[in-house]
Protein backbone atom coordinates (compact mmCIF):
# COMPACT_ATOMS: atom_id res chain seq x y z
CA UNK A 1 9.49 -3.83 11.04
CA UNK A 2 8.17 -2.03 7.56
CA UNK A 3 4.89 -2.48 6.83
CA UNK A 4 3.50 -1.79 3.41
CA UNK A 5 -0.18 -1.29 2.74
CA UNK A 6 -0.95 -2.23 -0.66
CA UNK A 7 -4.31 -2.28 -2.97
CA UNK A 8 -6.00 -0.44 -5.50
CA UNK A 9 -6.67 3.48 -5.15
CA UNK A 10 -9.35 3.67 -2.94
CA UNK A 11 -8.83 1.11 -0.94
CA UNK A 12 -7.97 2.94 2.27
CA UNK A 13 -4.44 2.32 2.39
CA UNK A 14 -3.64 5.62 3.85
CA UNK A 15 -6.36 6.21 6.15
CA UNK A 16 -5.19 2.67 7.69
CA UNK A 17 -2.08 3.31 7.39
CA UNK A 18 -1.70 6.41 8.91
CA UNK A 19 -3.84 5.23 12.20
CA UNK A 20 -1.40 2.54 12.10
CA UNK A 21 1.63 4.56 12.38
CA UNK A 22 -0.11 6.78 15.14
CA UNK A 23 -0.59 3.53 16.91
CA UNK A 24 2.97 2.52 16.96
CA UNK A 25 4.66 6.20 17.27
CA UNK A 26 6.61 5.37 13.73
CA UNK A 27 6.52 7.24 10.81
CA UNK A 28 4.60 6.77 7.80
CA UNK A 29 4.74 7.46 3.73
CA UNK A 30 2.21 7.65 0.91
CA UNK A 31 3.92 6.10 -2.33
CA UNK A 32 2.29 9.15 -3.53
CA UNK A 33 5.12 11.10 -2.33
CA UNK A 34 7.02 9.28 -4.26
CA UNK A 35 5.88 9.70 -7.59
CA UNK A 36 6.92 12.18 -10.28
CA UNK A 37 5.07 15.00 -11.19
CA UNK A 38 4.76 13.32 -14.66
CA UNK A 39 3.49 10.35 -13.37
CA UNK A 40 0.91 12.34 -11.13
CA UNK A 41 -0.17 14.25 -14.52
CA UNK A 42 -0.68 11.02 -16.40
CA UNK A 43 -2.55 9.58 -14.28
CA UNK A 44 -5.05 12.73 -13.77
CA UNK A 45 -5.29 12.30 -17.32
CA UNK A 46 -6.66 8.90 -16.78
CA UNK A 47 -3.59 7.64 -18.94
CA UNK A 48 -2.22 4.24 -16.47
CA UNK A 49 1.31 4.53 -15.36
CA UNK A 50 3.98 1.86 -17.85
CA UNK A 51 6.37 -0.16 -15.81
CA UNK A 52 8.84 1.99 -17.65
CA UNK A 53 7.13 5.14 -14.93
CA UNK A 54 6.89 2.99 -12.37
CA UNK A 55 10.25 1.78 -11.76
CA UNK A 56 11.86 4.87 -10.59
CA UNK A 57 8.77 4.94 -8.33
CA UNK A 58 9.50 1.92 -6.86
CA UNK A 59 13.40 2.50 -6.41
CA UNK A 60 12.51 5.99 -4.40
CA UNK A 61 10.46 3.77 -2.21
CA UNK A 62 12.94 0.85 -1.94
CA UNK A 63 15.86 3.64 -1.19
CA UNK A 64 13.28 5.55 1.60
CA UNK A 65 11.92 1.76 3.02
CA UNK A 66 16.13 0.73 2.94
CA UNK A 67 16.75 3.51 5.11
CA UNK A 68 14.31 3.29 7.74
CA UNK A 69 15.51 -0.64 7.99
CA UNK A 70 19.17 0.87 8.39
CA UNK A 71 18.28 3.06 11.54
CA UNK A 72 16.09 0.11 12.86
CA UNK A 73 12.93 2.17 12.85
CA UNK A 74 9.43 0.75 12.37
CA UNK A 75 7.81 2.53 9.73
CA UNK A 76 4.71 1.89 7.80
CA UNK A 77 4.54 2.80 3.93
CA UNK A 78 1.69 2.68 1.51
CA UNK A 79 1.90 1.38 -1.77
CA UNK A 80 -0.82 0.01 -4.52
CA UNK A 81 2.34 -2.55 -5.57
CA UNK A 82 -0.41 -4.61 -8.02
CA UNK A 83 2.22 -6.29 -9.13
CA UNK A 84 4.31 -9.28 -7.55
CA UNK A 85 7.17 -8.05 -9.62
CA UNK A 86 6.65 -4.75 -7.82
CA UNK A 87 6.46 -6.22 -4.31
CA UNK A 88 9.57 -7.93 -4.94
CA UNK A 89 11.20 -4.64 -5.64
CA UNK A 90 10.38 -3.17 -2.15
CA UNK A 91 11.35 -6.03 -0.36
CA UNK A 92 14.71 -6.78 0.85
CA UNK A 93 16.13 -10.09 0.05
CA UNK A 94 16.43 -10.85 4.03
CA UNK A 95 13.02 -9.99 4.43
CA UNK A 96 11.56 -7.44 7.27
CA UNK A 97 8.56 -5.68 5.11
CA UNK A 98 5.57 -7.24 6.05
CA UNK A 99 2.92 -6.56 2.85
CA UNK A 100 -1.03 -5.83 4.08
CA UNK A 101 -3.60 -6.52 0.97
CA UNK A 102 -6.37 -3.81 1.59
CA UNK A 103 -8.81 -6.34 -0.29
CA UNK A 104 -12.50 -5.21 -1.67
CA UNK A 105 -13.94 -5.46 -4.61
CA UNK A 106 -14.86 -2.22 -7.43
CA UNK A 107 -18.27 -1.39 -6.49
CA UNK A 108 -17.29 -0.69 -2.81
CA UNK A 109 -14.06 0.84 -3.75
CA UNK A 110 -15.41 2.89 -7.32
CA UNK A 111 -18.11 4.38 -4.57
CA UNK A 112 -15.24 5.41 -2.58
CA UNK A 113 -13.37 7.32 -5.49
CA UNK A 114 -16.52 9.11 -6.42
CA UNK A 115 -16.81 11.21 -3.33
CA UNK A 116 -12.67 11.73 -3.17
CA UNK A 117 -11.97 15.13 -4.63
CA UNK A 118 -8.81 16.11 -2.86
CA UNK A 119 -6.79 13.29 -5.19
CA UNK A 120 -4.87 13.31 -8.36
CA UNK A 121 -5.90 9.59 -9.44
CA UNK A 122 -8.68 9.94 -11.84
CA UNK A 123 -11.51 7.13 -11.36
CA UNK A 124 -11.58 6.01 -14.54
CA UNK A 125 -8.25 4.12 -13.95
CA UNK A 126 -9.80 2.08 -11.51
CA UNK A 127 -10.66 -0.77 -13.85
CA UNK A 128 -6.82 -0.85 -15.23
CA UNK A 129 -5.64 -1.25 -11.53
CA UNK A 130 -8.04 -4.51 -11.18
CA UNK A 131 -7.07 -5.59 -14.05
CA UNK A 132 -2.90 -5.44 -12.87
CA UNK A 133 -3.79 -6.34 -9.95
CA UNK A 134 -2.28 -9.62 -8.63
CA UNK A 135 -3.16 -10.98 -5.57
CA UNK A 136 -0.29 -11.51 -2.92
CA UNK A 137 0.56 -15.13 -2.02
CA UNK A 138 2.20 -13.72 1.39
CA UNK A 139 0.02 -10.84 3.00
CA UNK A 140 -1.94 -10.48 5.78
CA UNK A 141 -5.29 -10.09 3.31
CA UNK A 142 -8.02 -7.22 5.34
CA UNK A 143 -11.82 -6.79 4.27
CA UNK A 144 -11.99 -2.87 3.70
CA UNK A 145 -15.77 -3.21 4.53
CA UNK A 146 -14.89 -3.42 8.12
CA UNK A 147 -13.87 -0.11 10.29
CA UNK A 148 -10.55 1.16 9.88
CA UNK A 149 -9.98 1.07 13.23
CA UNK A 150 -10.75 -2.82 13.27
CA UNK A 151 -7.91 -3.22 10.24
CA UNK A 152 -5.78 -1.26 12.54
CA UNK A 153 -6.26 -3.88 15.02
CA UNK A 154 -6.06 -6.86 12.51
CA UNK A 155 -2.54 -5.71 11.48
CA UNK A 156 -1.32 -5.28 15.16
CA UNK A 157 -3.16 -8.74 16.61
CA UNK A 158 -1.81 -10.64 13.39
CA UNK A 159 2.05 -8.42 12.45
CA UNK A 160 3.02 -7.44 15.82
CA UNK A 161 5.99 -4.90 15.19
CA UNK A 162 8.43 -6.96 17.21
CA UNK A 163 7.89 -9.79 15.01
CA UNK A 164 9.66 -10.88 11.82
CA UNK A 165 6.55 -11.52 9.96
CA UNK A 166 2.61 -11.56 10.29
CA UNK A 167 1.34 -14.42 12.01
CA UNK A 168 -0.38 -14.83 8.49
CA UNK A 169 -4.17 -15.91 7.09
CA UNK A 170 -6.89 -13.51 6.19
CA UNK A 171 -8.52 -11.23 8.33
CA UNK A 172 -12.36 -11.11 8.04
């Protein structure tokens, strides 16, 4: 089973998602990781990433969540993926990622990016990822306002990692 976090910076994608992979004893990557240096200088900048400098993103990710599927490892990645075109790149055509919409809205998550220091993503891009932003039609949807240790236990009660695909609906 892959799971892939996926919101807008500040959403807590990697603070859930990395108390998700402790949970489960799998491993876990940041897209972060998986972004050029160019790309991580742009968007310090505050200049937002084309879909000309996101596409080798994505294919990194694809190649790292294809491998994990190939050695039959549970894994859990995070990943803004706005985009549906995106989320269609990091999925497999049989299936077997299970997407996780980190959902809240800009005043809750800007608050959040104004205390962050230790992060390359420069707040003023916040608005540009809202506006890219398309919601998922197939994601297990989470309210970031609750505990992240609650979310944790959203994904497992609703995605169980022995099971094809989330049990689906939104999480509240």
């Amino acid at each position: 089973m892959i799971y892939i976090l996926m919101g807008v910076s500040g959403s807590g994608k990697t603070t859930v998602g990395q108390m998700l992979a402790q949970r489960l004893h799998c491993g876990f990557h940041d897209a972060d990781t998986f972004h050029s240096e160019a790309n991580k200088a742009k968007m310090h900048a505050g200049i937002p990433l084309t879909d000309d400098d996101r596409w080798p993103w994505l294919a990194a990710m694809r190649a790292a969540i294809d491998a994990a599927r190939a050695e039959g490892r549970t894994h859990v990645f995070t990943c803004s993926a706005l985009r549906q075109i995106y989320r269609d790149r990091l999925s497999p055509p049989d299936g077997g990622v299970t997407f996780v919409f980190m959902k809240g809205d800009a005043a809750t998550i800007g608050g959040r990016l104004s205390v962050r220091s230790d992060h390359f993503f420069n707040p003023a891009l916040l608005q540009s990822q809202f506006d890219t932003l398309e919601e998922p039609r197939d994601a297990l949807v989470l309210d970031i306002r609750r505990p992240p240790e609650t979310l944790v236990q959203d994904i497992l009660d609703n995605c169980p990692p022995e099971s094809a695909s989330c049990a689906g609906g939104a999480a509240r």
